[in-house]
Protein backbone atom coordinates (compact mmCIF):
# COMPACT_ATOMS: atom_id res chain seq x y z
CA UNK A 1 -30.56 65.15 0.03
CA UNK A 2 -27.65 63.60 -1.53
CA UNK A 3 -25.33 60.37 -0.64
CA UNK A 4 -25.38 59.22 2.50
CA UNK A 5 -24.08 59.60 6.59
CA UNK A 6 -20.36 57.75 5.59
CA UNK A 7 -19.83 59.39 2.34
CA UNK A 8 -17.47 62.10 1.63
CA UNK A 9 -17.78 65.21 -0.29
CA UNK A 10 -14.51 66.96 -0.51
CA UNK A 11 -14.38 70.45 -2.58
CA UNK A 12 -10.68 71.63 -3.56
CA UNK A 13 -10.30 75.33 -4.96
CA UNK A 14 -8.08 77.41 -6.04
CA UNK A 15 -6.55 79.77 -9.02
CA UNK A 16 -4.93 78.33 -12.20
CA UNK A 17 -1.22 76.10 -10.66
CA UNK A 18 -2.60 76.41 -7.15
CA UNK A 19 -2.02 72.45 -6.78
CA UNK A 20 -5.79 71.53 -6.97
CA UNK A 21 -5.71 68.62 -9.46
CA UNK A 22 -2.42 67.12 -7.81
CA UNK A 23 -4.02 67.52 -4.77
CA UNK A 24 -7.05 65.85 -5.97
CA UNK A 25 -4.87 63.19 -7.78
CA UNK A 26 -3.00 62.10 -4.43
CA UNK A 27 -6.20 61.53 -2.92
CA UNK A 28 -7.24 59.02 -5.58
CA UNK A 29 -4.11 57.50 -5.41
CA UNK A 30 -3.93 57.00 -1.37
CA UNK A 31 -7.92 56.20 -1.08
CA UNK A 32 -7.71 53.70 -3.72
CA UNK A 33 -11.43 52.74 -5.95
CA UNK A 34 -14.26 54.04 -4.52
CA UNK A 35 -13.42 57.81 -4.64
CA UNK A 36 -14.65 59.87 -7.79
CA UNK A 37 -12.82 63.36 -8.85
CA UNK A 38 -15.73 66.00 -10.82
CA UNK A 39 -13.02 68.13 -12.18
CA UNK A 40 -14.24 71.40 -13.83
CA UNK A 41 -11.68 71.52 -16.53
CA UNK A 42 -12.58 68.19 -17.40
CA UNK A 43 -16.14 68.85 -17.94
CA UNK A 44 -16.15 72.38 -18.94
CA UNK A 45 -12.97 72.13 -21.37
CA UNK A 46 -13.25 68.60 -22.47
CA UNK A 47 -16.74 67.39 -22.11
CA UNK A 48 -18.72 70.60 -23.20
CA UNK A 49 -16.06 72.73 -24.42
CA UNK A 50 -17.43 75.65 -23.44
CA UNK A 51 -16.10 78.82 -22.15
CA UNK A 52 -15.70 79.65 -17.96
CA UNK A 53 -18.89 81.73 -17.55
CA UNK A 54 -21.88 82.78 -15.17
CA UNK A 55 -24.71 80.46 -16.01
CA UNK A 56 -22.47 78.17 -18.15
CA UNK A 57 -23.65 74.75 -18.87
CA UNK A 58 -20.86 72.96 -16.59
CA UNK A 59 -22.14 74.26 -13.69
CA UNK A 60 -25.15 72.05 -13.52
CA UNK A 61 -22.95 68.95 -15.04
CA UNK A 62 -20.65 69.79 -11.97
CA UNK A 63 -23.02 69.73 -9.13
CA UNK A 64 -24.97 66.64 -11.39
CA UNK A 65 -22.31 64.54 -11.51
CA UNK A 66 -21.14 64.75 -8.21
CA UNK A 67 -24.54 63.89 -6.65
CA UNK A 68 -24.80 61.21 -8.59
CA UNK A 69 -21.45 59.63 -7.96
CA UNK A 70 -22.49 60.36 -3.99
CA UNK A 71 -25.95 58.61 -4.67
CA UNK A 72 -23.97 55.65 -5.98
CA UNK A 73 -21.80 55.36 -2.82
CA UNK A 74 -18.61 57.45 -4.20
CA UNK A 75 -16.89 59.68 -2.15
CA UNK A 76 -16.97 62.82 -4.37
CA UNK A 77 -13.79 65.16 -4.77
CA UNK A 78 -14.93 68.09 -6.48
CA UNK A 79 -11.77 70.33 -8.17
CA UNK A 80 -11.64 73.58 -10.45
CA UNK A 81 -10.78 77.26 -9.81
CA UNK A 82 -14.87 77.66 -9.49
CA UNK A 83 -15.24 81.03 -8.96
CA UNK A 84 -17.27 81.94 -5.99
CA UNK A 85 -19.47 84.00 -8.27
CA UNK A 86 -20.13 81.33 -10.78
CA UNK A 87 -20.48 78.21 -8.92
CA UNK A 88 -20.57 79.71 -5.23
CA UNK A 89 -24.97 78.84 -5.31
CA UNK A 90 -24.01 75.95 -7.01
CA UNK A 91 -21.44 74.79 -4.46
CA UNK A 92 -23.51 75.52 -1.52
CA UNK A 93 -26.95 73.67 -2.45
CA UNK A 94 -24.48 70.83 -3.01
CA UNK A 95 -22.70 70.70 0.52
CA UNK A 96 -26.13 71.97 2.12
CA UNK A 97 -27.82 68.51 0.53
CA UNK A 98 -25.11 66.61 1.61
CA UNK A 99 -26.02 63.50 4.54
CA UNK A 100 -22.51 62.77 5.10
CA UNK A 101 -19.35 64.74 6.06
CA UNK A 102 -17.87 67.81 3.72
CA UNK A 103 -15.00 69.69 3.44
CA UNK A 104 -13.85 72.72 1.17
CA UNK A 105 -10.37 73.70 1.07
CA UNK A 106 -9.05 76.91 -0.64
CA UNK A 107 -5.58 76.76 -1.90
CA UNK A 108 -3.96 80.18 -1.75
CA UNK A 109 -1.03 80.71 -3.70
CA UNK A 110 0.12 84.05 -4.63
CA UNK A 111 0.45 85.24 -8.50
CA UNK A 112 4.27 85.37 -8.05
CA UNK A 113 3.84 81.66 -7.49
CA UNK A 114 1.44 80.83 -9.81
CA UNK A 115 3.38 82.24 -12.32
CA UNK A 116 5.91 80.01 -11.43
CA UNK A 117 4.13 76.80 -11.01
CA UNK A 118 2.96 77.54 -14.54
CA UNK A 119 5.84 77.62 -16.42
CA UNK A 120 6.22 73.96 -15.40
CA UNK A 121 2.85 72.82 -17.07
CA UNK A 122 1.77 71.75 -20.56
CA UNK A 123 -0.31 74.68 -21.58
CA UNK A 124 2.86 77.36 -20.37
CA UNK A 125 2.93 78.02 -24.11
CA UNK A 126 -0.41 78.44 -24.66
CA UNK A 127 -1.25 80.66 -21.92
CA UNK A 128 0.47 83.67 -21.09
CA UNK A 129 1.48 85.88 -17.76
CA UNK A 130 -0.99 88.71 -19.29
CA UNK A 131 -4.20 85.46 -19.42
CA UNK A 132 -3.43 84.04 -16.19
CA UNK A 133 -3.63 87.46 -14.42
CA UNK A 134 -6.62 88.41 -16.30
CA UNK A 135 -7.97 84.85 -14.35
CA UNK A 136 -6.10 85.27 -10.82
CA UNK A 137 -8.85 86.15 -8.21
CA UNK A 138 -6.71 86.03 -4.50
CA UNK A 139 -8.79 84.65 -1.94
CA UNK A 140 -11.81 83.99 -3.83
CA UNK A 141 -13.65 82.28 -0.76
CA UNK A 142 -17.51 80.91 -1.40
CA UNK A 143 -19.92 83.02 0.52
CA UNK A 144 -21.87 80.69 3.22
CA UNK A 145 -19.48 77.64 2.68
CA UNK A 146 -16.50 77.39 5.51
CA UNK A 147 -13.15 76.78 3.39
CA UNK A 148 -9.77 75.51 4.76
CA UNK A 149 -7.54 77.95 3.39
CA UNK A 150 -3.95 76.29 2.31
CA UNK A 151 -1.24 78.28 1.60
CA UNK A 152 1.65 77.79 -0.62
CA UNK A 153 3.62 76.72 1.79
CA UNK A 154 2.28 73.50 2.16
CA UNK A 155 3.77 70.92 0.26
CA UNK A 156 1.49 68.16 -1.98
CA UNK A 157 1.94 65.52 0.55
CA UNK A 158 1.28 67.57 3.27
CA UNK A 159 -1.82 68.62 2.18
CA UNK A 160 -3.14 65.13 0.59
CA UNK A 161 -2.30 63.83 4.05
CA UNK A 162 -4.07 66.92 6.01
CA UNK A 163 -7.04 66.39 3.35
CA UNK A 164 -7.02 62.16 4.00
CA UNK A 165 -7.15 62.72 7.65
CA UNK A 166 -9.68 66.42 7.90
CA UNK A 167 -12.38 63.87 5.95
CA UNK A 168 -11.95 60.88 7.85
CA UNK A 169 -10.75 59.43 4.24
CA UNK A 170 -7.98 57.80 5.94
CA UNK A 171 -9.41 56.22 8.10
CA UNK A 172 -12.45 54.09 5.41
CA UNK A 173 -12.04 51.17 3.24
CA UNK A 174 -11.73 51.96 -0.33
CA UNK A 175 -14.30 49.90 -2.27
CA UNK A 176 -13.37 47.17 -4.91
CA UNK A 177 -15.70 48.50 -7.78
């Protein structure tokens, strides 16, 4: 078992410019200290370097990480595309061991929008439409773990606000660390 009864273990999802990592940002912002974001491209890209694979190292840095930051009284916001075929076991042995209260959110945007969305980011010129296709996966929803699906229509502080108040976020403290 990880964490405890008040933490919160929050698991955002999504394809490439779905919003997940602004989504997770707001979060931090509004909560405050207290809340740690695992972010896949942060420890697969950056930490291990390491390509997106089945049975890739960053899965069990993932799922490490966030039980640790649980055991050490964080509130855990887990972020990535995390395909349900690569991390779905993963995923699910970590909200299964969970004490406290979880929530998974998919959010669905279609290609056309993706597309979109990523023309506006940094790595627009590194990645073309002919990659991020070869990546999109619509509705890619972990087996045995309920997710919140989101759609595009939702705007970023609608859903950091629908995310604060699902996990009872809004509602806790944040903790001077």
């Amino acid at each position: 078992m990880v964490g405890n009864a008040e933490s919160r273990l929050v698991l955002l999802r999504g394809n490439s410019a779905s919003g997940k990592s602004s989504v997770a940002a707001g979060l931090r912002d509004r909560f405050g200290r207290g809340l740690a974001l695992v972010g896949q491209d942060n420890l697969r890209r950056l930490v291990l370097r390491e390509r997106d694979r089945p049975g890739a190292a960053n899965i069990g840095l993932i799922d490490l990480t966030a039980r640790y930051a649980l055991d050490a009284g964080y509130h855990v916001v887990v972020e990535g595309i995390l395909y349900a075929d690569h991390y779905g076991d993963m995923l699910a042995g970590l909200c299964a061991d969970h004490r406290g209260k979880t929530r998974a959110y998919y959010l669905d945007v279609p290609f056309a929008e993706t597309l979109t969305r990523h023309a506006t980011k940094p790595i627009a010129d590194d990645v073309d439409e002919a990659r991020l296709r070869d990546w999109y996966r619509p509705r890619d929803l972990l087996p045995g773990v309920v997710e919140t699906v989101i759609g595009a229509d939702s705007a970023l502080l609608a859903t950091v606000d629908r995310v604060m108040l699902d996990t009872g976020l809004a509602h806790l403290p944040a903790v001077d660390r």
